[in-house]
Every structure is written in structure tokens, then in C-alpha cells.
Protein backbone atom coordinates (compact mmCIF):
# COMPACT_ATOMS: atom_id res chain seq x y z
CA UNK A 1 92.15 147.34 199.12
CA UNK A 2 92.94 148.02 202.77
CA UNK A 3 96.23 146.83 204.43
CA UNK A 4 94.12 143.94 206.12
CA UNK A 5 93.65 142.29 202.91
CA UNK A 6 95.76 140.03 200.70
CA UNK A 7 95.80 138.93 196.92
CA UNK A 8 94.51 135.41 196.38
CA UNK A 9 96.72 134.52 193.31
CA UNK A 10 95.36 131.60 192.24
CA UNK A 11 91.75 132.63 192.16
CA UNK A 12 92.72 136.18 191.30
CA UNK A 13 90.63 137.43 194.29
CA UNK A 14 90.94 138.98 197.92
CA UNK A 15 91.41 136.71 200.66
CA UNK A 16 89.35 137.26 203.91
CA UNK A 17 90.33 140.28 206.36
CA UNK A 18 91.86 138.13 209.20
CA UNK A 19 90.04 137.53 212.36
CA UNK A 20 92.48 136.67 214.57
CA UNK A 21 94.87 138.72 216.52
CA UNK A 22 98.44 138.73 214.32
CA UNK A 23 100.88 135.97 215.70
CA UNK A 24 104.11 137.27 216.99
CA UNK A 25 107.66 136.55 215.49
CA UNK A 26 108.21 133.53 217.46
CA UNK A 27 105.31 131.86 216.36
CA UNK A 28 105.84 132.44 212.47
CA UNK A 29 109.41 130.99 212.71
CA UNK A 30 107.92 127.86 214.55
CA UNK A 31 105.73 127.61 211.44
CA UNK A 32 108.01 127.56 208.53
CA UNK A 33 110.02 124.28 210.35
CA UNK A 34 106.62 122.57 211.39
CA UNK A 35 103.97 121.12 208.75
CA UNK A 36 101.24 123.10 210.25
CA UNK A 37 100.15 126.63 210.61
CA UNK A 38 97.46 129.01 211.85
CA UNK A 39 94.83 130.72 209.37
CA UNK A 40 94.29 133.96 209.47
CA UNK A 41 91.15 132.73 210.84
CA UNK A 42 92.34 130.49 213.53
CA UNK A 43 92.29 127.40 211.61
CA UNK A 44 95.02 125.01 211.23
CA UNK A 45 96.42 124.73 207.54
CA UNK A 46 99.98 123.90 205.72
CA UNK A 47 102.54 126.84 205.88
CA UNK A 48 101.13 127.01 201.93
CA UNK A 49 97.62 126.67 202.41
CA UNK A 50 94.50 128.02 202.81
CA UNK A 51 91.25 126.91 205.19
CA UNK A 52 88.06 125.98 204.01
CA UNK A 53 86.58 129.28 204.79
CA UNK A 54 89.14 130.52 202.57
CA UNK A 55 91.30 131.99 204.82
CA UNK A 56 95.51 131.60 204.11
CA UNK A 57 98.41 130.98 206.59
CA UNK A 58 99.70 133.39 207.81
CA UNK A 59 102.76 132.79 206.35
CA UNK A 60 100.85 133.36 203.40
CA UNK A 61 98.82 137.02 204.50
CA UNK A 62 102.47 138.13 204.92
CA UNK A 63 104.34 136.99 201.75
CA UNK A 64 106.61 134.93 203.57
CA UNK A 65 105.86 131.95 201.06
């Protein structure tokens, strides 16, 4: 496993290797207080979540929650 990829607990896989640029600090404290976040892959999910394409925040991809 490379450092690009992160452990999909619940389906005891490997999420995708994000394909969007990693958000700066700012931008992950805006998403823990709002109800939505960016995907690794540029879509918008919960803070928790994960996209269709199976992509998690990235609150998720970096253990924050």
C-alpha cells in the first residue's frame, strides 16, 4: 500500500488513490463545522462519507474522523 491510499474499514478494502489536489488546512477546518465535504475525488459527501465512486472525505483519507 502506497501513502496515497487509505483503509476502507467497513468493506475491509482500499479506497481509491485521490484525484484531486489535497485541500489546504483552512478548508478541512471549514469541513468538520459544515455538513458537507469534498471527496477525494472532487465530489461532495458528509464529513463521514464516501461518494458513489467510492471515494471518502477527506476528512476521512486523513483519519480526522
Amino acid at each position: 500500500m502506497n501513502n496515497q491510499q487509505t483503509l476502507d474499514p467497513i468493506n475491509t478494502g482500499i479506497y481509491p488513490e485521490p484525484t484531486m489536489e489535497e485541500p489546504e488546512f483552512d478548508e478541512l477546518q471549514e469541513w468538520v463545522y459544515d455538513s458537507l465535504c469534498e471527496a477525494t475525488d472532487g465530489c461532495t459527501v458528509e464529513p463521514d462519507g464516501v461518494c458513489p465512486h467510492g471515494h471518502p472525505s477527506w476528512l476521512l483519507h486523513f483519519g480526522l474522523i
